[in-house]
Structures are given as C-alpha cells and as structure tokens.
N, C-alpha and C. Protein backbone atom coordinates (compact mmCIF):
# COMPACT_ATOMS: atom_id res chain seq x y z
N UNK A 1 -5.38 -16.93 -22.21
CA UNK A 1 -5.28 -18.36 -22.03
C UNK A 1 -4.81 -18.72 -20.62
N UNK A 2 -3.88 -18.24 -20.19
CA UNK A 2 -3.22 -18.39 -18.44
C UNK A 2 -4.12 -18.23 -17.36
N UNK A 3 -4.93 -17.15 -18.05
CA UNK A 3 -6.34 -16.88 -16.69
C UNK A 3 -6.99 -18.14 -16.64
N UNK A 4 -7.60 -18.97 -17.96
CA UNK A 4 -8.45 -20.26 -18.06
C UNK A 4 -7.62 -21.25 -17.14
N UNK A 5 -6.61 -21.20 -17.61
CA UNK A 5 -5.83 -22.49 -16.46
C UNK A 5 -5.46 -22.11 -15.00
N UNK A 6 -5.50 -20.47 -14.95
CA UNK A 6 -4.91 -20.25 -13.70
C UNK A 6 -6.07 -19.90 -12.58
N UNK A 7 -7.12 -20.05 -12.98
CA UNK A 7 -8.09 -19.08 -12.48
C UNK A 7 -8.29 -19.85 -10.91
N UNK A 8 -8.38 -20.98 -10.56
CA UNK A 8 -8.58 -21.85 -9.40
C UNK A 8 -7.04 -21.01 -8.43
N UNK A 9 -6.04 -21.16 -8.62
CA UNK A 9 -4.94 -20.54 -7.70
C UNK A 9 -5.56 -18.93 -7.70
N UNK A 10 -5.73 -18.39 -8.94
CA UNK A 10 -5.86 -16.92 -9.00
C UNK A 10 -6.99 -16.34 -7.63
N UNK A 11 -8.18 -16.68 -7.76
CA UNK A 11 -9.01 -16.72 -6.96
C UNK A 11 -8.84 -17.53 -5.33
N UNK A 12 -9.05 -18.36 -5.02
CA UNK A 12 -8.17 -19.01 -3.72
C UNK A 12 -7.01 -17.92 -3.22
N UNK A 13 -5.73 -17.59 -4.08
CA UNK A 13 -5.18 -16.68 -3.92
C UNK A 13 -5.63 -15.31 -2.61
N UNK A 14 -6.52 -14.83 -3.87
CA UNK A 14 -7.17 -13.59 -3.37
C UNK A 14 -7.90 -13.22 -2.05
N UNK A 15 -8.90 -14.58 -1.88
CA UNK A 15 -9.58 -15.07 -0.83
C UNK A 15 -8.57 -15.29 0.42
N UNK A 16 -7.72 -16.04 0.21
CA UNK A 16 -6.69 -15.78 1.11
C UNK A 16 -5.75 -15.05 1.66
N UNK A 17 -5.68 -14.24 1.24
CA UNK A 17 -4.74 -12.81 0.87
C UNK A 17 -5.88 -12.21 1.47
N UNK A 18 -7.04 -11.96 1.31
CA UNK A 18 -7.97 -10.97 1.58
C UNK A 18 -8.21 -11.27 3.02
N UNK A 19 -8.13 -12.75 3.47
CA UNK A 19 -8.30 -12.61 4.97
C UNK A 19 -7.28 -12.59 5.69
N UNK A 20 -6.05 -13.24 5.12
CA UNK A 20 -4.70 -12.64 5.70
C UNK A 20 -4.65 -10.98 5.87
N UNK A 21 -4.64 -10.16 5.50
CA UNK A 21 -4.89 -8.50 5.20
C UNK A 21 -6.03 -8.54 6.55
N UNK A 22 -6.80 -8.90 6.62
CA UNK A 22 -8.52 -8.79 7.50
C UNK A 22 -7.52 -9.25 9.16
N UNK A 23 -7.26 -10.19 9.21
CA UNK A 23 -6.30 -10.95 10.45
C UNK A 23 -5.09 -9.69 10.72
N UNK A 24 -4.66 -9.32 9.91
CA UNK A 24 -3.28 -8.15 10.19
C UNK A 24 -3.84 -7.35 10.60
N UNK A 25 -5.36 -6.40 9.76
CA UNK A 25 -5.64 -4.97 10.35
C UNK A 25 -6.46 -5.36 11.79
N UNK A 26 -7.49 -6.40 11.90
CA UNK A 26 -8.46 -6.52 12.57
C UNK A 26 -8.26 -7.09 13.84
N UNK A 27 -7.61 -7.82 13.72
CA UNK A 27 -7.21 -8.84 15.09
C UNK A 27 -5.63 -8.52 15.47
N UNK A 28 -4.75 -9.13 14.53
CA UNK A 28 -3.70 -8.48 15.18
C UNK A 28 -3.40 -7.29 15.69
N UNK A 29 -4.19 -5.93 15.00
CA UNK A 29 -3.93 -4.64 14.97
C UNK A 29 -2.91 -4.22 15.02
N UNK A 30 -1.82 -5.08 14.44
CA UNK A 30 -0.26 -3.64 14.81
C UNK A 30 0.05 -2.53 13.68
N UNK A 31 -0.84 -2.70 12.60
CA UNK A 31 -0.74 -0.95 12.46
C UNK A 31 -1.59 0.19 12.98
N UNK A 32 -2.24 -0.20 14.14
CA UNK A 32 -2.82 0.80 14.94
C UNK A 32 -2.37 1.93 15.35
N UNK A 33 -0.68 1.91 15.81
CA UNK A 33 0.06 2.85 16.23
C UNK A 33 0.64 3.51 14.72
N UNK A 34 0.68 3.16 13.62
CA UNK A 34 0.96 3.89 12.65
C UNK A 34 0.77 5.52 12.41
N UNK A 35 -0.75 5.33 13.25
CA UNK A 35 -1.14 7.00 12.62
C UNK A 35 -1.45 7.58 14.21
N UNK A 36 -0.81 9.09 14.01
CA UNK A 36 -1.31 9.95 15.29
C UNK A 36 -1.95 10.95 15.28
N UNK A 37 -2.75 11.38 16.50
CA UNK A 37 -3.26 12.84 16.22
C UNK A 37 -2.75 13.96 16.28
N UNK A 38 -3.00 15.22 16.01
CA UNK A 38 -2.30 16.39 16.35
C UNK A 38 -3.02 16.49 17.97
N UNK A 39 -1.99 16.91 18.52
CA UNK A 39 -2.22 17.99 19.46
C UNK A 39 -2.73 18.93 19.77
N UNK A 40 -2.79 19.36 18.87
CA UNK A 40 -3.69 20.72 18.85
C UNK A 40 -4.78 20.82 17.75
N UNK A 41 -5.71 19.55 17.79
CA UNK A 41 -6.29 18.96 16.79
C UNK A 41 -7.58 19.51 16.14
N UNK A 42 -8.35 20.04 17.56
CA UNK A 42 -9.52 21.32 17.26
C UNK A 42 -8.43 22.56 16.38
N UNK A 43 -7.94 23.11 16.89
CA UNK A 43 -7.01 24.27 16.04
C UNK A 43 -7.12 23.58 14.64
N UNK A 44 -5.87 22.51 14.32
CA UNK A 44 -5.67 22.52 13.09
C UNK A 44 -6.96 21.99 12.02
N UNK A 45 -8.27 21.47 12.64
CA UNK A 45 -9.09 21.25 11.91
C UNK A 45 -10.04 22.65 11.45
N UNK A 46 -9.67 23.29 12.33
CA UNK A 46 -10.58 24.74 12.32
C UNK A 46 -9.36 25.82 11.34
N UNK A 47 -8.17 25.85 11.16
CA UNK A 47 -7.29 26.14 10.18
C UNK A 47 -7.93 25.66 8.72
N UNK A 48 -7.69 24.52 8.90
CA UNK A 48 -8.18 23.75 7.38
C UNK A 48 -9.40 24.40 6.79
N UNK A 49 -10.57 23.97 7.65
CA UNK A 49 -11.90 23.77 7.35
C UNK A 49 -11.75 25.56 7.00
N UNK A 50 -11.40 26.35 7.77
CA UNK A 50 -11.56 27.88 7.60
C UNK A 50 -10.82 28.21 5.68
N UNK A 51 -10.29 27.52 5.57
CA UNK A 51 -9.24 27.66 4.45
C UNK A 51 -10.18 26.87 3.05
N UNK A 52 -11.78 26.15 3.45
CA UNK A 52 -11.95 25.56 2.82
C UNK A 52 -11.08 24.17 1.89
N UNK A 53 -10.36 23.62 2.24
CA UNK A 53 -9.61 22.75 1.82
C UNK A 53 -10.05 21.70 1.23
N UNK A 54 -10.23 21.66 0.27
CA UNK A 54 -10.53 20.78 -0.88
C UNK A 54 -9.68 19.12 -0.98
N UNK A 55 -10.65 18.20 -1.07
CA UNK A 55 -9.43 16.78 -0.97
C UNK A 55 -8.39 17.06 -1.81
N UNK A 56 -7.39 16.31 -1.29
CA UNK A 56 -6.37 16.42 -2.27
C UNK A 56 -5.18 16.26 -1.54
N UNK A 57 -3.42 16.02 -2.11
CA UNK A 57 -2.57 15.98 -0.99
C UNK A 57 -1.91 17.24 -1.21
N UNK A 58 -1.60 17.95 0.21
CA UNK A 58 -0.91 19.24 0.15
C UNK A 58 0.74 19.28 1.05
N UNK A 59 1.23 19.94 0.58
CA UNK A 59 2.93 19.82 1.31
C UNK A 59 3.11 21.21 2.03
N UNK A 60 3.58 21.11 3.30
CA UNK A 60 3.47 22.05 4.29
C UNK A 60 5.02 21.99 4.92
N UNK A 61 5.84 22.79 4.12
CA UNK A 61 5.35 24.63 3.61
C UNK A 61 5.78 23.83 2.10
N UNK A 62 4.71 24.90 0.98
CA UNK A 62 4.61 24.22 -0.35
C UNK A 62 5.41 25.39 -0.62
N UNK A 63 6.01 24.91 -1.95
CA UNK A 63 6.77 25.33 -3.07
C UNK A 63 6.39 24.67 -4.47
N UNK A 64 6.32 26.01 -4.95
CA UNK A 64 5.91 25.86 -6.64
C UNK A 64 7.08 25.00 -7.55
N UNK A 65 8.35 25.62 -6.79
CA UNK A 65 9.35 24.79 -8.08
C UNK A 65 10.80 25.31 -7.73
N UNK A 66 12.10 24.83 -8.06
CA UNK A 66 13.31 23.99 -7.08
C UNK A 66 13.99 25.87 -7.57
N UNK A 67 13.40 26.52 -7.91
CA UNK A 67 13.86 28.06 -7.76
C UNK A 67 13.80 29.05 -6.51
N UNK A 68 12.50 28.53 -6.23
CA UNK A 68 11.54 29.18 -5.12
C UNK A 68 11.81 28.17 -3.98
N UNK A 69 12.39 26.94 -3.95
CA UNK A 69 12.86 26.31 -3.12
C UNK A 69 14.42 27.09 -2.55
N UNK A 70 15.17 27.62 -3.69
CA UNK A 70 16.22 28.29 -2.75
C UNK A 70 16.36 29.74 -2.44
N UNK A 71 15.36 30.13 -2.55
CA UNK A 71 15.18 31.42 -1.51
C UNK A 71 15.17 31.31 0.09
N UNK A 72 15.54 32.24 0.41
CA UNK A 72 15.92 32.10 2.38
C UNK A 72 14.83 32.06 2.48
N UNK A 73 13.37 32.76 2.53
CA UNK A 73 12.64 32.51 3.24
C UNK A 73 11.94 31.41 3.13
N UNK A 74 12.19 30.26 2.04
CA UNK A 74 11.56 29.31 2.07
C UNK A 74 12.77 28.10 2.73
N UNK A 75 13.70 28.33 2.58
CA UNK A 75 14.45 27.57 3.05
C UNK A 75 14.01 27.69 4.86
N UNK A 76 14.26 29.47 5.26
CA UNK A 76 13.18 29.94 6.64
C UNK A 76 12.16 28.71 7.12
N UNK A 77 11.36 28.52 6.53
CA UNK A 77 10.19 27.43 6.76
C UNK A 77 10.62 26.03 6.86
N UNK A 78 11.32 25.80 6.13
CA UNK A 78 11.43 24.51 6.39
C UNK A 78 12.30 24.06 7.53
N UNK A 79 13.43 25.30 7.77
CA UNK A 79 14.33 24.85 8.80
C UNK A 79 13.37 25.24 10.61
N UNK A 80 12.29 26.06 10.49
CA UNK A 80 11.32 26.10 11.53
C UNK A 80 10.15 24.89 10.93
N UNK A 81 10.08 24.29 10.38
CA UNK A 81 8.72 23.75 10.73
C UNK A 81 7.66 24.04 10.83
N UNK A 82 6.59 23.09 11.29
CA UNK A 82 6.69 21.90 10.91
C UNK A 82 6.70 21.56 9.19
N UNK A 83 7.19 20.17 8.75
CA UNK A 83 7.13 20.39 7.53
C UNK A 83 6.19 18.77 7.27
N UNK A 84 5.08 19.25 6.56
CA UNK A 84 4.03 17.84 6.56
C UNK A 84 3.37 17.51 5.02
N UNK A 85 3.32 16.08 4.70
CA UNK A 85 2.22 15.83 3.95
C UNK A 85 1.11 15.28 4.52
N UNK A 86 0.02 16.28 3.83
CA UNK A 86 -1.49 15.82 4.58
C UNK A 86 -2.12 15.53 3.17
N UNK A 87 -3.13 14.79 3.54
CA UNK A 87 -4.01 14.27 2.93
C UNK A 87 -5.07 14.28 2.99
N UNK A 88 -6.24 15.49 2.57
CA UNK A 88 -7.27 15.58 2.64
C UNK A 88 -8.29 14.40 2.08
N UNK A 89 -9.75 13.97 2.88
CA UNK A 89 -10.28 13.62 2.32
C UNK A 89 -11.89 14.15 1.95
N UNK A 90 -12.43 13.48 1.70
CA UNK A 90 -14.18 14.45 1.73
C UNK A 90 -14.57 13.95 3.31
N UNK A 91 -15.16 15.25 3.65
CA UNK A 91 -15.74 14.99 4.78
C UNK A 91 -16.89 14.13 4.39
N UNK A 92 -17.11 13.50 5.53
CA UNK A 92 -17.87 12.71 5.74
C UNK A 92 -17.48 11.29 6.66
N UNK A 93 -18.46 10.77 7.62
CA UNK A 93 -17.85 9.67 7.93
C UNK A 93 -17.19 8.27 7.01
N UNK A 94 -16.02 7.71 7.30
CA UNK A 94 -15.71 7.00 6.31
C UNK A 94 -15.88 5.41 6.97
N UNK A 95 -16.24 5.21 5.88
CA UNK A 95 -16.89 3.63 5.75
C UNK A 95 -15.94 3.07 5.02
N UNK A 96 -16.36 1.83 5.56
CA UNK A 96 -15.17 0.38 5.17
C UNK A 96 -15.51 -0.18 3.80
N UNK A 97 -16.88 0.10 3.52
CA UNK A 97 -17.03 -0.58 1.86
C UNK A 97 -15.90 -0.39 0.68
N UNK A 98 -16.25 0.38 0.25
CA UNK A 98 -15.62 1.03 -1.09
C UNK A 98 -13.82 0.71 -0.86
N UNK A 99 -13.18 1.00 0.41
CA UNK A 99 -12.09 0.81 0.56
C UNK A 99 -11.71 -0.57 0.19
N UNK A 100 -12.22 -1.23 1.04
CA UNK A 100 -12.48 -2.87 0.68
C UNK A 100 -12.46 -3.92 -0.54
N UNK A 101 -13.37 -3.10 -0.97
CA UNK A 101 -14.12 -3.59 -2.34
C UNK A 101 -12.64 -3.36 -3.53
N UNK A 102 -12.14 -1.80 -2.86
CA UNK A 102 -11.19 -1.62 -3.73
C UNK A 102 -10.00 -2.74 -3.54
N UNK A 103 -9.60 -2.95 -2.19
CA UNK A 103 -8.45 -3.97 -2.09
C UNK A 103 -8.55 -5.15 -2.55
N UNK A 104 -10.14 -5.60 -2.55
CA UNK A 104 -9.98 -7.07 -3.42
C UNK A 104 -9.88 -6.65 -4.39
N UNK A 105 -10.15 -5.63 -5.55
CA UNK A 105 -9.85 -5.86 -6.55
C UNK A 105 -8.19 -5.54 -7.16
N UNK A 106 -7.88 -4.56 -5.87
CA UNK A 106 -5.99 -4.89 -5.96
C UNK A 106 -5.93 -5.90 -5.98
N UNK A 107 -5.53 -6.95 -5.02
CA UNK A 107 -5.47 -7.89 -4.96
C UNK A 107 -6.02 -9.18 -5.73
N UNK A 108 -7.29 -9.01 -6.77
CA UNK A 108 -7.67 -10.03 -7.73
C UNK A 108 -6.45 -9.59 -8.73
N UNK A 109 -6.17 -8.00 -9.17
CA UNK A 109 -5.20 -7.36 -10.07
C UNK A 109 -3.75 -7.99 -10.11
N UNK A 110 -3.27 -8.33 -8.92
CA UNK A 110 -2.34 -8.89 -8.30
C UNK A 110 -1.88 -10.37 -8.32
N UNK A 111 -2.80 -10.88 -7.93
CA UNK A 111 -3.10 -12.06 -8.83
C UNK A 111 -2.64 -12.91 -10.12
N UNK A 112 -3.67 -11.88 -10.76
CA UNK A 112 -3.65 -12.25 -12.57
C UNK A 112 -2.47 -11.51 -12.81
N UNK A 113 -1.80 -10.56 -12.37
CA UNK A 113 -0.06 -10.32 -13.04
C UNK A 113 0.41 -11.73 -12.39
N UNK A 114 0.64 -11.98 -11.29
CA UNK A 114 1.69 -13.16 -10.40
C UNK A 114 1.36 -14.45 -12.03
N UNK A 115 -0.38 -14.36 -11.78
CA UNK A 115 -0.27 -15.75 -12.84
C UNK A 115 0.26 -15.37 -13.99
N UNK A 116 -0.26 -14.42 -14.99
CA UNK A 116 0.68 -13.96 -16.21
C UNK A 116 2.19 -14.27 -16.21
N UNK A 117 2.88 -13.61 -15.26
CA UNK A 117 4.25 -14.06 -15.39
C UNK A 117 4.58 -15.46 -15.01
N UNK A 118 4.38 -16.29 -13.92
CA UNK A 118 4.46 -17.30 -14.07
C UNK A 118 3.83 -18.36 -15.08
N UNK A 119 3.05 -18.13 -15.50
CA UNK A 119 2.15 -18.66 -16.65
C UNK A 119 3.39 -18.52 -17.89
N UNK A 120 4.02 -17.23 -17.85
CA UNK A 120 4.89 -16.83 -19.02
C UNK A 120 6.44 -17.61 -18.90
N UNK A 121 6.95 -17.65 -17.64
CA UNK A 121 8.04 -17.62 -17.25
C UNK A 121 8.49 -19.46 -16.80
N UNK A 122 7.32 -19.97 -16.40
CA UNK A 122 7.40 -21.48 -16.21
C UNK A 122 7.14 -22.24 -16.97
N UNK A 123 7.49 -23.58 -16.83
CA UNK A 123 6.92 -24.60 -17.42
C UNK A 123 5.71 -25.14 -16.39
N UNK A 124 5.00 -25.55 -17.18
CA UNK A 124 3.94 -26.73 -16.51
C UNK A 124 4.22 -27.78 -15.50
N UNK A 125 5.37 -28.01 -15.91
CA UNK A 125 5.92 -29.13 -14.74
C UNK A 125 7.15 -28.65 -13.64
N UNK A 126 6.91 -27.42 -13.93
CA UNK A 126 7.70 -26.89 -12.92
C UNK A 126 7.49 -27.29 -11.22
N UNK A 127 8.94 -27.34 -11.02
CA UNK A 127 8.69 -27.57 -9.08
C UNK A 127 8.44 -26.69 -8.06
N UNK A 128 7.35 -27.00 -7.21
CA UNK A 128 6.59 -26.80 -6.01
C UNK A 128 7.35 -25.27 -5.57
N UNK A 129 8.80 -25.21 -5.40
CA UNK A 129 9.70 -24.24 -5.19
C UNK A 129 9.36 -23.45 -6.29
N UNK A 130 10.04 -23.57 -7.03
CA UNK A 130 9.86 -22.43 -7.81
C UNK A 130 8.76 -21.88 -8.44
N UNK A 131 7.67 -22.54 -8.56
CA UNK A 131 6.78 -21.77 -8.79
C UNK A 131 6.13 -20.89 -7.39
N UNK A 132 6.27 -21.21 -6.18
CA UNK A 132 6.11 -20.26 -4.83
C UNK A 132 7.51 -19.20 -5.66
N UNK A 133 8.44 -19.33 -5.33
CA UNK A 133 8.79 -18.15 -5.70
C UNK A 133 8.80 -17.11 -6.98
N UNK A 134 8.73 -17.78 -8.32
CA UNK A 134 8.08 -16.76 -9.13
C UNK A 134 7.00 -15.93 -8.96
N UNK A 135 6.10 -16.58 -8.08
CA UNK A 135 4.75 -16.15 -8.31
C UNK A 135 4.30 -15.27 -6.65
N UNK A 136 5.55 -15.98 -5.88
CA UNK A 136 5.45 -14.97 -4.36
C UNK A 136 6.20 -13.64 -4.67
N UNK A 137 7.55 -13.81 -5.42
CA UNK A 137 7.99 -12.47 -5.76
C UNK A 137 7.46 -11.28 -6.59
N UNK A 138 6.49 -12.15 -7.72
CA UNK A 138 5.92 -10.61 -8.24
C UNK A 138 4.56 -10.10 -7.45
N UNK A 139 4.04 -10.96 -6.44
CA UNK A 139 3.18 -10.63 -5.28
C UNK A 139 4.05 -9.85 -4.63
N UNK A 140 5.02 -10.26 -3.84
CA UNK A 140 5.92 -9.27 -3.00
C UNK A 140 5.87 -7.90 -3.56
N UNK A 141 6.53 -7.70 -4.23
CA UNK A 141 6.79 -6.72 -4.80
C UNK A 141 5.58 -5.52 -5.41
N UNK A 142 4.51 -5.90 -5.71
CA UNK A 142 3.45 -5.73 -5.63
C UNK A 142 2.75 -5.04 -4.73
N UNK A 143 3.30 -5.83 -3.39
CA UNK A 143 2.47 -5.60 -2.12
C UNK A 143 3.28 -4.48 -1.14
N UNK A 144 4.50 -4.72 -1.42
CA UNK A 144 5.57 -4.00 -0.72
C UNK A 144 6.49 -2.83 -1.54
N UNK A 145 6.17 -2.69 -2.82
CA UNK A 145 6.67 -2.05 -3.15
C UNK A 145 6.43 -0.23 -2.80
N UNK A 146 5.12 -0.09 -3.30
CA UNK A 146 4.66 1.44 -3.25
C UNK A 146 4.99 2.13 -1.26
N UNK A 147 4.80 1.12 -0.23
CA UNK A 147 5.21 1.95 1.21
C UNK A 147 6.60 2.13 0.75
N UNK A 148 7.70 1.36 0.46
CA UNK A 148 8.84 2.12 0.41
C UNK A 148 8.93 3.09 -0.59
N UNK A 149 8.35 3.34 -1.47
CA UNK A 149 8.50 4.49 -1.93
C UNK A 149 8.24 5.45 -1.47
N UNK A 150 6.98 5.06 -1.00
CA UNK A 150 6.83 6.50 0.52
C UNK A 150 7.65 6.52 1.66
N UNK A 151 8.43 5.91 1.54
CA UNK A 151 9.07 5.80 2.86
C UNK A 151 10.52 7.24 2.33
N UNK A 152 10.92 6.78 1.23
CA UNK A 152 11.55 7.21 0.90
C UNK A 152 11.63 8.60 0.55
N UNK A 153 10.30 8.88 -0.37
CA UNK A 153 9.62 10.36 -0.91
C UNK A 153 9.08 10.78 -0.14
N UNK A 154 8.51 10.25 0.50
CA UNK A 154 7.34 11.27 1.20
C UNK A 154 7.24 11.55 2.92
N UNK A 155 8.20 10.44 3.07
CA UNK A 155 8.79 10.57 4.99
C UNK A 155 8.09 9.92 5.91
N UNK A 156 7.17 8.95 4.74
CA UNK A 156 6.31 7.91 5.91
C UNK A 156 7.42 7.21 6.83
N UNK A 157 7.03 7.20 8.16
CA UNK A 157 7.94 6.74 9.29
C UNK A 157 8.58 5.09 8.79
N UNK A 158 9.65 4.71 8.94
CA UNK A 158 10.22 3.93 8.67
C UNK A 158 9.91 3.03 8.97
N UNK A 159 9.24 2.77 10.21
CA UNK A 159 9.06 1.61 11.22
C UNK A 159 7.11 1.12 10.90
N UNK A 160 6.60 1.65 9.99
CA UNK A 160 5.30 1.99 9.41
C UNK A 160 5.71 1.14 7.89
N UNK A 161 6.76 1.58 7.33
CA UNK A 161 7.20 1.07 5.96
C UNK A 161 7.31 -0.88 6.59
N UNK A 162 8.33 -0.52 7.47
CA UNK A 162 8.91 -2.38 7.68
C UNK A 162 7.43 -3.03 8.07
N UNK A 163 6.73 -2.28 8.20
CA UNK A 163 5.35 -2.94 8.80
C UNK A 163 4.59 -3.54 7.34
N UNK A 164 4.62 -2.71 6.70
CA UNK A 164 4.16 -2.77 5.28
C UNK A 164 4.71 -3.93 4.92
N UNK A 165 6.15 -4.09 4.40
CA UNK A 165 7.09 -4.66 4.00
C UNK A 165 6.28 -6.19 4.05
N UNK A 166 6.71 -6.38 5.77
CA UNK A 166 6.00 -7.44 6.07
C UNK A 166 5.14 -8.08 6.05
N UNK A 167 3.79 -7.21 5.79
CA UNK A 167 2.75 -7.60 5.19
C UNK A 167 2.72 -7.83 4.28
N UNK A 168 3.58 -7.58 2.84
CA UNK A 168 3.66 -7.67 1.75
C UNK A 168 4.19 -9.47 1.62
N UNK A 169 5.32 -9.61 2.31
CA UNK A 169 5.74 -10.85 2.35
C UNK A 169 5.03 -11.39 2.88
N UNK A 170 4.29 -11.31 3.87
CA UNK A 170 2.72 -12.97 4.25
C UNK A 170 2.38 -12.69 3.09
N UNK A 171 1.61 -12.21 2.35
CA UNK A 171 1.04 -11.99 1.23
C UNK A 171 1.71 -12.42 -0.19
N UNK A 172 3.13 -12.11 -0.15
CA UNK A 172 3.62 -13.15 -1.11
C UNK A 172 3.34 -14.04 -0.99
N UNK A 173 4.08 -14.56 0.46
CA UNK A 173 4.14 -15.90 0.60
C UNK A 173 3.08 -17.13 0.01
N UNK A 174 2.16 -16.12 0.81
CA UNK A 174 0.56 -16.89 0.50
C UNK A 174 0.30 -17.08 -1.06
N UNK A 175 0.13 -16.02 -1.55
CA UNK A 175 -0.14 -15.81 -3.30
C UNK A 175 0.83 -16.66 -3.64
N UNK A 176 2.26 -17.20 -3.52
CA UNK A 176 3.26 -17.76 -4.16
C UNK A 176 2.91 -19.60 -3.83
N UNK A 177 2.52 -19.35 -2.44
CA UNK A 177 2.44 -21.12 -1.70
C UNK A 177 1.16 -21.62 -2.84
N UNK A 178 0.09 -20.98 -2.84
CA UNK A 178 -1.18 -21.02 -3.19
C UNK A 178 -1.20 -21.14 -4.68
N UNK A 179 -0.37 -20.79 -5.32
CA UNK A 179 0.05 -21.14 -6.91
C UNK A 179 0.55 -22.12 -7.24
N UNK A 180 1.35 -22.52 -6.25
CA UNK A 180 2.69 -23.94 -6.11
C UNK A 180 1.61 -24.94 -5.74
N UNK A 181 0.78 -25.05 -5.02
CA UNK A 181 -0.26 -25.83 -4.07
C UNK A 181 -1.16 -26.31 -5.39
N UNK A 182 -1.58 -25.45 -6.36
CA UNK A 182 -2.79 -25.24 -6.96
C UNK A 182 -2.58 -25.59 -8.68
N UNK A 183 -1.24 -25.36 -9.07
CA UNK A 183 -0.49 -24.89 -10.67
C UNK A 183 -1.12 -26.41 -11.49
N UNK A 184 -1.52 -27.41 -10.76
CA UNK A 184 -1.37 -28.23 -11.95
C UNK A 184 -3.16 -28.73 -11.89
C-alpha cells in the first residue's frame, strides 16, 4: 500500500540521487585519487595471471584460521609485508552498463525501504522536517553505511571512507528533501 502512495517521491527520489552520484563521479571527480597503481604493475599482473587467479577477493598473506594466525611464521608475513586485499575481477574490459544499471536499482531498493519506514513511522500530516529526516536517515545510512565497514574491516583508507560518508549524506539529504517536498 505505501509504494501506491509513495511511488511519485520514490521514483523522483532515485532520478535524483542517480544524477547526484553521476555529478560526484563524473564532473566533480574527487574519488579519482581513491584508487592507485602498483609500482611494479607489469610484475604483479604477470604474478597473478601466472597463478591463474580466478575472480574473487583474496587476503595477502592468507590464513586459514586464528590458529595458524599465531604461528611465527605467519605472524613473519605480516610484520614484513605487504599485507593486501585484492579483488579480482574477470578479465575483460569493463564497461559502465551493468554497474549502473545495478546502482539504480540500489538506489530504487533504497528508496522503497526510506518510503516503507516512513510510510510506517509517520503520520500523513506530518511536518516538512521530519519527514526529510526520517526518510534522509534511513537513506543515509543506507548509503554510508557498508564504506565504514570497510573502513574498519578491511583497511579501506580512511580519507576514501569520509568521501563515501559524504556522498551518502547528499544522497540522504536529497532522498529525505524529495519525500518532504513530495509526501502529500
């Protein structure tokens, strides 16, 4: 029932969100500096590829399990380095479709939770305020949640996370203004 009434913010939403996201990667570009190359980048692709490496994410130096983690020589490795998560993908050149295609449908996904809970959590005549923030916070959170978890687990650079972060909040913002703008 919430989708039937919500569907005009839900959509608008998305559309907006989707070119906010398009304006951050495309024009602004400041997560450009996020990602770097190796140095020795012929080597480590000719390592891999020799190793056959199958997509998938691998941890460098891996350990099976927190036994084999306290042995010296694995402890050895980690205190020399380097210690990395990589992320294989299929070779091939990669194209912008499918990636895309996938984020709007995060983002339609994203959406229809923000409206669900506010749909659940408000009244109908609720004010302009608070419905931006019911409906920007479970966007936020949404949007910003999973980089800090990597930030945390997995050692994505910190200053890469606050980048995230921030994007997450235009993106509330928007999804939250755009509900408040749209709710009645």
């Amino acid at each position: 029932m919430f989708i039937a009434h919500l569907w005009i913010p839900i959509v608008v939403s998305v559309v907006l969100v989707f070119i906010a996201s398009s304006i951050v990667h495309m024009v602004i570009k400041w997560h450009q500096g996020d990602y770097r190359g190796f140095a020795n980048e012929d080597a480590v692709r000719s390592a891999m590829g020799s190793a056959t490496t199958a997509p998938g994410e691998y941890f460098v130096p891996y350990c099976s399990d927190m036994k084999a983690m306290a042995t010296p020589e694995m402890q050895r490795k980690f205190i020399e380095g380097p210690v990395a998560l990589v992320t294989v993908r299929a070779a091939g050149a990669p194209g912008m479709g499918k990636p895309l295609a996938l984020w709007f449908v995060y983002i339609l996904a994203v959406s229809v939770i923000a409206a669900y809970v506010a749909g659940k959590a408000i009244p109908a005549t609720a004010a302009f305020g608070t419905l931006w923030a019911v409906a920007g916070t479970v966007a936020f959170v949404a949007y910003a949640g999973g980089s800090v978890q990597s930030g945390i687990w997995w050692g994505k650079p910190w200053g890469s996370v606050v980048k995230d972060v921030i994007d997450g909040l235009i993106y509330g913002l928007i999804t939250g203004a755009t509900f408040a703008w749209l709710w009645r």
